[in-house]
C-alpha atoms as a PDB file:
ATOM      1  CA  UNK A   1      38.742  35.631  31.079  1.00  0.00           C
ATOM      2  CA  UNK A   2      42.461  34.243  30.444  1.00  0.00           C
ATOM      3  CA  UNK A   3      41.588  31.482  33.854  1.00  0.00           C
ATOM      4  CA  UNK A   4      38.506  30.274  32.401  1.00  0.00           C
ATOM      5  CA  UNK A   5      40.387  29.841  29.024  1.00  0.00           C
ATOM      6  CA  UNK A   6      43.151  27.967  30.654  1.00  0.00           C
ATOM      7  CA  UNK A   7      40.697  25.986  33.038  1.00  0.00           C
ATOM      8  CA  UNK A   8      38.964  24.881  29.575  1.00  0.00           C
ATOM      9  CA  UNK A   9      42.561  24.401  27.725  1.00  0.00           C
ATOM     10  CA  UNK A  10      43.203  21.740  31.188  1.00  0.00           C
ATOM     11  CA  UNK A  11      40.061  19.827  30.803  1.00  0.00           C
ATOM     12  CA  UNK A  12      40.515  19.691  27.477  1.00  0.00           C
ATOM     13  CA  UNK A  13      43.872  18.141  27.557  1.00  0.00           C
ATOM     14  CA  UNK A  14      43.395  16.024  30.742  1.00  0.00           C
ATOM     15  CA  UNK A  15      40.212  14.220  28.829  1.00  0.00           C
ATOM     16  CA  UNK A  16      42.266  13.986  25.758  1.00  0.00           C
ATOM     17  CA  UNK A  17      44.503  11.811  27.951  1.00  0.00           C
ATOM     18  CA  UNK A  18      42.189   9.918  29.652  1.00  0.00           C
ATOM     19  CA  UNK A  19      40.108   9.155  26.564  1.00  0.00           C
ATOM     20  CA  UNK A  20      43.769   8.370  24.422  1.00  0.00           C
ATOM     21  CA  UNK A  21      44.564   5.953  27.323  1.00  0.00           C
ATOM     22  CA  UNK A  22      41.066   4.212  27.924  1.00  0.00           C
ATOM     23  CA  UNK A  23      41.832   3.672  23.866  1.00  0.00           C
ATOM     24  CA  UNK A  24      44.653   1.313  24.589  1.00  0.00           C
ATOM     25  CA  UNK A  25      43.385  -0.190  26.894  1.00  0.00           C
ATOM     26  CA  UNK A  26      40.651  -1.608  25.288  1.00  0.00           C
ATOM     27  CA  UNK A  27      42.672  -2.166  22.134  1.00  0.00           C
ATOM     28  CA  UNK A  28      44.676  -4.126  24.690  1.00  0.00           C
ATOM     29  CA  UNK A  29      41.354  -6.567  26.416  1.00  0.00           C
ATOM     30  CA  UNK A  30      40.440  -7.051  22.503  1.00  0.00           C
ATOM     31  CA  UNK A  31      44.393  -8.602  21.633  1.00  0.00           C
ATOM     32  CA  UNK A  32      44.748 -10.395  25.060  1.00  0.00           C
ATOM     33  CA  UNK A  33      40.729 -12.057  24.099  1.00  0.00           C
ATOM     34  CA  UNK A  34      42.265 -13.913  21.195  1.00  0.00           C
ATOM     35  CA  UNK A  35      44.534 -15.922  23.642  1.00  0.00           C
ATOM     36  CA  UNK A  36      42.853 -18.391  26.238  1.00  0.00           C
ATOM     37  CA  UNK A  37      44.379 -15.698  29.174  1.00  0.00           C
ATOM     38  CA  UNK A  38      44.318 -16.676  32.679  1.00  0.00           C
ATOM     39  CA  UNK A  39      40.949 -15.112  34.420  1.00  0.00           C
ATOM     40  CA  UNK A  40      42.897 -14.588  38.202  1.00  0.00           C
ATOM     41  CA  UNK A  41      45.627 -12.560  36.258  1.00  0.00           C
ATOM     42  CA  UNK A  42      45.126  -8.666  37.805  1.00  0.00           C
ATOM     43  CA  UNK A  43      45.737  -7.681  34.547  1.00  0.00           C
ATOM     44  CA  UNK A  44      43.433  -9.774  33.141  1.00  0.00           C
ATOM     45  CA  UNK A  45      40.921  -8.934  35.292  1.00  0.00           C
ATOM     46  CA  UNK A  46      41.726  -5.208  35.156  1.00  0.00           C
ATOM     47  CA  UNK A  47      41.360  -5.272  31.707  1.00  0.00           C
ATOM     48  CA  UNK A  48      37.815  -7.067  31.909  1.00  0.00           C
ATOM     49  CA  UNK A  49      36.861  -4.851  34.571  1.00  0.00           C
ATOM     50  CA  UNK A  50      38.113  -1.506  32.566  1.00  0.00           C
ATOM     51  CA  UNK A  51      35.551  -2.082  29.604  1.00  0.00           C
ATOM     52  CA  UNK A  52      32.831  -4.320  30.318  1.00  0.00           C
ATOM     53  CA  UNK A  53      30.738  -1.803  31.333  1.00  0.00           C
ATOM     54  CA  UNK A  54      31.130  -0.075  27.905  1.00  0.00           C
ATOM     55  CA  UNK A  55      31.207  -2.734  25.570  1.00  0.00           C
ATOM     56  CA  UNK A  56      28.326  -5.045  27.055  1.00  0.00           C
ATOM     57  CA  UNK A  57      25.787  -2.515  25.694  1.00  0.00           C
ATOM     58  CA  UNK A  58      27.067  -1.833  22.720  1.00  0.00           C
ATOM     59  CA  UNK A  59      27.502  -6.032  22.398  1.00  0.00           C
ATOM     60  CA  UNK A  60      23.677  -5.927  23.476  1.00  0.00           C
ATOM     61  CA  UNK A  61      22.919  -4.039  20.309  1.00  0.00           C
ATOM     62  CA  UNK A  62      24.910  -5.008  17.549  1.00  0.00           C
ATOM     63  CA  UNK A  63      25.255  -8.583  18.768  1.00  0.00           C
ATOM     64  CA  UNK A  64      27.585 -11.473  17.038  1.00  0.00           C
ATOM     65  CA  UNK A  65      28.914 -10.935  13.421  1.00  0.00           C
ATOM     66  CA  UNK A  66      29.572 -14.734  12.804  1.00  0.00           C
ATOM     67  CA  UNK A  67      31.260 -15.404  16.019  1.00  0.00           C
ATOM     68  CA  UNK A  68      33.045 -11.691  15.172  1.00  0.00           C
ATOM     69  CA  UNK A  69      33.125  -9.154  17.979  1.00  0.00           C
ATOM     70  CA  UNK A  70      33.268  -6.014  16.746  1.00  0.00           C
ATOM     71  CA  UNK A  71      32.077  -4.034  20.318  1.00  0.00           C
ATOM     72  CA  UNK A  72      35.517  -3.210  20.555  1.00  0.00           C
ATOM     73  CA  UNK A  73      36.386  -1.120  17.353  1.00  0.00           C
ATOM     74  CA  UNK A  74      32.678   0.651  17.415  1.00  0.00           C
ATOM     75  CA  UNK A  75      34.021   2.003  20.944  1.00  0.00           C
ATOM     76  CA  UNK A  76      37.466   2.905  19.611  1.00  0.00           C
ATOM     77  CA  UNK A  77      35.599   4.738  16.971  1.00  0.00           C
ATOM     78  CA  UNK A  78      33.313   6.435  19.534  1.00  0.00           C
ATOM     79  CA  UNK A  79      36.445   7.563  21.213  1.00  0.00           C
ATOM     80  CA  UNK A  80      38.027   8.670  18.300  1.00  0.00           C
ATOM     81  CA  UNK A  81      34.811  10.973  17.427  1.00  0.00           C
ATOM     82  CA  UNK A  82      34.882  12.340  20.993  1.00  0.00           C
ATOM     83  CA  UNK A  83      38.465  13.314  20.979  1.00  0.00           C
ATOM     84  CA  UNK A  84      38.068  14.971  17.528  1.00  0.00           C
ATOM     85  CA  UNK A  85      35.240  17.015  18.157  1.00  0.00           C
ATOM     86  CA  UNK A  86      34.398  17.561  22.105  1.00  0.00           C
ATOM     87  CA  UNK A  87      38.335  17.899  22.841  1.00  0.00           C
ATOM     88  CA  UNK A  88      39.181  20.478  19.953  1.00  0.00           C
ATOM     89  CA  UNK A  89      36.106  21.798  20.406  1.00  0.00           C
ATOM     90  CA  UNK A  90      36.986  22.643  24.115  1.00  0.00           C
ATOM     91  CA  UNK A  91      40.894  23.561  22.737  1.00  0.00           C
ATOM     92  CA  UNK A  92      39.156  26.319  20.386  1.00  0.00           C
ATOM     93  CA  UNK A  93      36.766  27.815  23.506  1.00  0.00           C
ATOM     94  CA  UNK A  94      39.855  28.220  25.331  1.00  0.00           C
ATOM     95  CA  UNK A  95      41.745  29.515  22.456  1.00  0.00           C
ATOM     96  CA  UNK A  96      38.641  32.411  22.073  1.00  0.00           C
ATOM     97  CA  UNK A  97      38.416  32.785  25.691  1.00  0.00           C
ATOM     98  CA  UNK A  98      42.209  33.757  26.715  1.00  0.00           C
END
């Protein structure tokens, strides 16, 4: 049972990543919105391409708070809540299963 603890412990770890990283990068898109930034950047346009997806719906349903977009920090939060409990979560099975 140790390999299917490990295999747990990777995923675990590898979405902690990838969740910590998406993180900054849309803590990065919200910083870079309060310039005017140049649309044909790549950066730029990584950046927009990285999380629209995510934070269109979530703009869809909380809409404007005076001009305030706050799409950004609900999704940090959601990230936040998903690291905390699905990642240790999956830590703890692997800890149990090894």
């Amino acid at each position: 049972m140790f390999v299917v603890g490990n295999l747990i412990g990777a995923i675990a770890e590898l979405a902690d990543m990838i969740l910590g990283a998406y993180m900054w990068i849309i803590i990065v898109s919200a910083l870079i919105s309060w310039v005017n930034p140049d649309p044909y950047n790549p950066i730029v346009r990584f950046l927009y391409l990285a999380t629209e997806p995510l934070l269109r719906p979530i703009r869809r349903r909380v809409g404007s708070l005076g001009g305030l977009d706050i799409s950004p920090m609900i999704l940090v939060l959601a990230i936040v809540f998903i690291r905390s409990f699905l990642v240790r979560s999956l830590m703890q099975a692997s800890h149990v299963l090894r």
